[in-house]
C-alpha atoms as a PDB file:
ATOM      1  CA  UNK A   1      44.711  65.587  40.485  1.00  0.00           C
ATOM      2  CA  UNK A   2      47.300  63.502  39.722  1.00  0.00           C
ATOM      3  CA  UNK A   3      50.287  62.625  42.270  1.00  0.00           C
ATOM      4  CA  UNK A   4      54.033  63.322  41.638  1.00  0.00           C
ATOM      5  CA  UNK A   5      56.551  60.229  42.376  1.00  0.00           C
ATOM      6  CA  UNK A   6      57.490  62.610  45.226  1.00  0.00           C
ATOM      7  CA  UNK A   7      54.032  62.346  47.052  1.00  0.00           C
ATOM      8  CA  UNK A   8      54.149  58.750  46.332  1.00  0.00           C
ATOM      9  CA  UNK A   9      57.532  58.136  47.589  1.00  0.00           C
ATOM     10  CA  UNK A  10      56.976  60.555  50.281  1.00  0.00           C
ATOM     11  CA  UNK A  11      54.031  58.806  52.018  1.00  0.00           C
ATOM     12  CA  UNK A  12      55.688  55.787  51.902  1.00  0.00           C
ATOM     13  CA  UNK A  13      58.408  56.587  53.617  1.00  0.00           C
ATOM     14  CA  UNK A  14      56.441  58.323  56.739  1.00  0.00           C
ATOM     15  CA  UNK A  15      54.979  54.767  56.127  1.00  0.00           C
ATOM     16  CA  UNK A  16      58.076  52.965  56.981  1.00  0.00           C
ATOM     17  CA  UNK A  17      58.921  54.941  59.606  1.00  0.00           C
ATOM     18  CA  UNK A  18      55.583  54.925  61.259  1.00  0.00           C
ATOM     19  CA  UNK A  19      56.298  50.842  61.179  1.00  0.00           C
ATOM     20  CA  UNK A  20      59.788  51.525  62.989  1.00  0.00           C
ATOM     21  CA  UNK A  21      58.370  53.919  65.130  1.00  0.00           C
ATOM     22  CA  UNK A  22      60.146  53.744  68.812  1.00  0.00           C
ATOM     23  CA  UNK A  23      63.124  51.812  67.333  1.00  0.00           C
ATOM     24  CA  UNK A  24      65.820  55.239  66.728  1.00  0.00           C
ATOM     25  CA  UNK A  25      66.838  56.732  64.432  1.00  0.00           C
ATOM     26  CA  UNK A  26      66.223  54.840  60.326  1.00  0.00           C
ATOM     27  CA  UNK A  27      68.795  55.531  58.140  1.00  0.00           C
ATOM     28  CA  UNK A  28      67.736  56.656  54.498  1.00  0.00           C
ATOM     29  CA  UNK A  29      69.350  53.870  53.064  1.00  0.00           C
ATOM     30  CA  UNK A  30      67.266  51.178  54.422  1.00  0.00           C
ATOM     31  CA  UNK A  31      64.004  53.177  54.181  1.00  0.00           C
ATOM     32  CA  UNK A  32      65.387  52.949  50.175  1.00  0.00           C
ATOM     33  CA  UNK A  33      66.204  49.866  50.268  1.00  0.00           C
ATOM     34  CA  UNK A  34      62.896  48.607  51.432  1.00  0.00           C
ATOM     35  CA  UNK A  35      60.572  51.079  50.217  1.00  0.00           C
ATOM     36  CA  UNK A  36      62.486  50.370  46.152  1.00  0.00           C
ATOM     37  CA  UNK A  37      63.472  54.134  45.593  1.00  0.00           C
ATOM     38  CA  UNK A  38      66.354  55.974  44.867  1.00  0.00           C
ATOM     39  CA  UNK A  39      68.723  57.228  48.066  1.00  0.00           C
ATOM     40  CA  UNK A  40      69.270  60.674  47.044  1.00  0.00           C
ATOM     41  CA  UNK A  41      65.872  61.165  45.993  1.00  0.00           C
ATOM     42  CA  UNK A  42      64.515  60.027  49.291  1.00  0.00           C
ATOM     43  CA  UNK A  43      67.159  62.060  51.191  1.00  0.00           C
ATOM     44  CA  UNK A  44      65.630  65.855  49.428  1.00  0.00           C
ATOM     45  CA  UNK A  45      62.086  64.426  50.098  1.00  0.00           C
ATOM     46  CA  UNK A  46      63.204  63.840  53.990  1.00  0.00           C
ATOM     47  CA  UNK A  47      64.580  67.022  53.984  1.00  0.00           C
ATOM     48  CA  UNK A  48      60.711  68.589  52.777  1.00  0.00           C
ATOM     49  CA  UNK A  49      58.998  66.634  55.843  1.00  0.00           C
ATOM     50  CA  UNK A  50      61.724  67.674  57.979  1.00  0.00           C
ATOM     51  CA  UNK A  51      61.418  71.841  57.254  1.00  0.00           C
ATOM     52  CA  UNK A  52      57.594  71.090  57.680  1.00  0.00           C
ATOM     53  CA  UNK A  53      58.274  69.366  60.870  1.00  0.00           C
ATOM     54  CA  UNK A  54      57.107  66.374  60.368  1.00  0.00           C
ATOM     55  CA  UNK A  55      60.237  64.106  60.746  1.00  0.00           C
ATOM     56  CA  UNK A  56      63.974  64.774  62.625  1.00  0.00           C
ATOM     57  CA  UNK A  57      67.095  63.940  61.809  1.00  0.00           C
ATOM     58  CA  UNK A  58      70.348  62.722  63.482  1.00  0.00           C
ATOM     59  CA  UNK A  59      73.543  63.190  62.385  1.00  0.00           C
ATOM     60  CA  UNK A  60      76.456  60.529  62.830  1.00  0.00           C
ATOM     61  CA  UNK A  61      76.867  56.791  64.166  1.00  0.00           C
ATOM     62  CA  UNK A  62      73.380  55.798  64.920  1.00  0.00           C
ATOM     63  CA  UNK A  63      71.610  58.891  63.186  1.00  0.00           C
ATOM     64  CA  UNK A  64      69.220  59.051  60.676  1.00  0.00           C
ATOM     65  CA  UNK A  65      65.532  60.376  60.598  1.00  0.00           C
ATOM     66  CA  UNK A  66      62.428  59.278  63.016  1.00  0.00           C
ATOM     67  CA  UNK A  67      58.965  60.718  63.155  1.00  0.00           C
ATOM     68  CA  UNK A  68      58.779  64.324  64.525  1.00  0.00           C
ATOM     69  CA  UNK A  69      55.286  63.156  66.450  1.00  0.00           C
ATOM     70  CA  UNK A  70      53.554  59.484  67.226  1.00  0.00           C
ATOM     71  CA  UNK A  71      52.112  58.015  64.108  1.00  0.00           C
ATOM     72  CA  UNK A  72      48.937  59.108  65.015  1.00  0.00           C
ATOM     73  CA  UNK A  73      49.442  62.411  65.676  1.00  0.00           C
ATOM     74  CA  UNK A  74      50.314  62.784  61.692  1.00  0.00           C
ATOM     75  CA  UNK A  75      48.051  62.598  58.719  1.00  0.00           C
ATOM     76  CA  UNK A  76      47.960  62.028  55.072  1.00  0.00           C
ATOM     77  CA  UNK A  77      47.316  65.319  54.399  1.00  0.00           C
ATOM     78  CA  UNK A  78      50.383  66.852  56.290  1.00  0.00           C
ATOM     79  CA  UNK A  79      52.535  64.777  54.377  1.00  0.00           C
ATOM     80  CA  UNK A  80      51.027  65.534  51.250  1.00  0.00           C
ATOM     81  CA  UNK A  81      50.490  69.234  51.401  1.00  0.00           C
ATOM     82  CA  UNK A  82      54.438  69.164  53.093  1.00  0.00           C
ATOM     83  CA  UNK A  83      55.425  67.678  49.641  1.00  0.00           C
ATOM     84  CA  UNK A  84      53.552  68.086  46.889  1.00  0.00           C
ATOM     85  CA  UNK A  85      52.458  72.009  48.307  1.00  0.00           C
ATOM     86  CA  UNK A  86      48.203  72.839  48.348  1.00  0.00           C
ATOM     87  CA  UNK A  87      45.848  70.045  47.143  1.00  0.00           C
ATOM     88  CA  UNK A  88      43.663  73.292  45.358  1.00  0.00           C
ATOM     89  CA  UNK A  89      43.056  71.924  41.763  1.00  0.00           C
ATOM     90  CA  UNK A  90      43.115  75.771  40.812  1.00  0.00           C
ATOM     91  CA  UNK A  91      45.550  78.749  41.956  1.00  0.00           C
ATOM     92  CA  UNK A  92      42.295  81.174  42.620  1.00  0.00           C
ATOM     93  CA  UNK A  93      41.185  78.261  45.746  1.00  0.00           C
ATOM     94  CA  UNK A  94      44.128  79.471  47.797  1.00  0.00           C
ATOM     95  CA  UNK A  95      44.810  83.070  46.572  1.00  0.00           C
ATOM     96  CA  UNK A  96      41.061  84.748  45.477  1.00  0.00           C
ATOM     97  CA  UNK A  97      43.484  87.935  43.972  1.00  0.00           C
ATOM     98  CA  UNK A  98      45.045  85.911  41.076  1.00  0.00           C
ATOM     99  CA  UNK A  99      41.185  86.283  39.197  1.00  0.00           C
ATOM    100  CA  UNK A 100      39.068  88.830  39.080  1.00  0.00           C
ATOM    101  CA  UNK A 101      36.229  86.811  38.289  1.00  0.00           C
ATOM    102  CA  UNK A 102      35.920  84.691  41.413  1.00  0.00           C
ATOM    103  CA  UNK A 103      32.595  86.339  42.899  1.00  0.00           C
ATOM    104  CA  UNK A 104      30.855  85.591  39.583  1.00  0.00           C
ATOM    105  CA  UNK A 105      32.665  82.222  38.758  1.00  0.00           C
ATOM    106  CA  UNK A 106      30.917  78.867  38.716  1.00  0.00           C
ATOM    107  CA  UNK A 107      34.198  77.028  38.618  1.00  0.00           C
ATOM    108  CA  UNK A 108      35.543  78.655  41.454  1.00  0.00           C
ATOM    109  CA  UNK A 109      32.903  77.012  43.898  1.00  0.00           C
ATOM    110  CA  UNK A 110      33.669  73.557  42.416  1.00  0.00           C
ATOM    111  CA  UNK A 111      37.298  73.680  42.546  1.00  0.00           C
ATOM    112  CA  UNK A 112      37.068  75.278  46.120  1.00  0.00           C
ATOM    113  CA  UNK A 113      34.585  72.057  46.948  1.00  0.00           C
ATOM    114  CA  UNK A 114      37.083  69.670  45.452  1.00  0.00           C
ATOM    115  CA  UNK A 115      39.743  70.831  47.539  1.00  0.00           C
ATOM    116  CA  UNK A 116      37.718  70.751  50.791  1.00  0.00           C
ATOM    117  CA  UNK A 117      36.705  66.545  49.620  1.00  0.00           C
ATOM    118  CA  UNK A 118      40.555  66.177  48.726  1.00  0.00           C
ATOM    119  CA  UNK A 119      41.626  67.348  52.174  1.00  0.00           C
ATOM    120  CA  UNK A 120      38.860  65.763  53.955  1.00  0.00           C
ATOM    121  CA  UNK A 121      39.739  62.470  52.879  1.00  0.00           C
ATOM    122  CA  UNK A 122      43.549  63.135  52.981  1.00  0.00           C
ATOM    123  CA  UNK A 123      43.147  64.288  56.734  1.00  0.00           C
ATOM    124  CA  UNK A 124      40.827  61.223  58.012  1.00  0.00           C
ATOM    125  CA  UNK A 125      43.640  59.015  57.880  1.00  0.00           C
ATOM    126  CA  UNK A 126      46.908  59.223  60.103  1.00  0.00           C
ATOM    127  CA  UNK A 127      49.976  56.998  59.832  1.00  0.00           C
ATOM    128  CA  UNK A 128      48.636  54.919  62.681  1.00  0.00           C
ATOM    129  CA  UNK A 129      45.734  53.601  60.142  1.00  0.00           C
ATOM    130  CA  UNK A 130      48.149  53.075  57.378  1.00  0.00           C
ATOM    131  CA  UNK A 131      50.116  50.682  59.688  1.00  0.00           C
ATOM    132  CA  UNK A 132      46.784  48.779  60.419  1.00  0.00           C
ATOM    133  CA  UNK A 133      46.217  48.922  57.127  1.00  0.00           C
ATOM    134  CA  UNK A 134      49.640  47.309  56.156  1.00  0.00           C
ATOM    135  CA  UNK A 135      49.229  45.142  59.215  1.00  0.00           C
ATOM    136  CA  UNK A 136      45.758  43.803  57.702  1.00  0.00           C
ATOM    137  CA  UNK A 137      46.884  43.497  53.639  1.00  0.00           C
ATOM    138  CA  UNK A 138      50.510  41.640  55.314  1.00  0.00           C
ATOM    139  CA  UNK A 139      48.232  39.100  56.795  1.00  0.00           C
ATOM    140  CA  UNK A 140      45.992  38.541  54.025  1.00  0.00           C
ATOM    141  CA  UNK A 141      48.925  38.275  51.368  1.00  0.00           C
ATOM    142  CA  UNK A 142      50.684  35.728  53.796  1.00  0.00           C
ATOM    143  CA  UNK A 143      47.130  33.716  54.119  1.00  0.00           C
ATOM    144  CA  UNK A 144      46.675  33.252  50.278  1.00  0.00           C
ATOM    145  CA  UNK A 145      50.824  31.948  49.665  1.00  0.00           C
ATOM    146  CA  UNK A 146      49.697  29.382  52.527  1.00  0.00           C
END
């Protein structure tokens, strides 16, 4: 499974938000700004997270978008699946109709096993460990330029 650039950019802008969580309302531009992608492709990813409710917007002086729920009330996986759609590697995982040779398939019980691994792992971690984890590599990276 390989990501798109919209997963990647995705995540790391629930990312920055999580770190700005309880200061308002972040407009896109800075999370751009900071997180090095472009506006407009932020603003259609934001718009993704916030149909699958996991951010809100505000409109006019002050607006802009803030988690939908506490940072650790989200996961990986939400964001993920919210962007980049199921995590099946295989189109029979999620709908057994599209082959008629699921009962007697091998393949089918590996690819449904590497979806239940994919979403295990995606759905152990919440935006409150990637800001400890960003806390923790910040510190290091500022220890070794002392």
């Amino acid at each position: 499974m390989k990501l798109s650039t919209r997963g990647r950019y995705g995540t790391r802008a629930m990312l920055d938000l999580a770190l700005h969580y309880g200061n308002g309302p972040i407009l896109v531009k800075d999370i751009a700004d900071r997180q090095d992608v472009s506006e407009r492709y932020l603003e259609q990813i934001l718009v993704a997270l916030k149909v699958a409710g996991l951010v809100r917007s505000t409109r006019g002086s002050g607006g802009g978008f803030v988690l939908a729920r506490s940072p650790d009330k989200i996961t990986v996986g939400e964001i993920m699946r919210a962007i980049e759609g199921s995590t099946a590697p295989v189109a029979c995982v999620d709908n057994p109709t599209v082959c008629t040779r699921q009962n007697a398939c091998v393949m089918y019980d590996i690819w449904k096993d590497v979806k239940i691994a994919i979403d295990g792992v995606l759905d152990a971690v919440s935006l409150q460990d990637m800001v400890e984890r960003h806390k923790d590599k910040t510190a290091l990276l500022k220890l070794s330029h002392t």
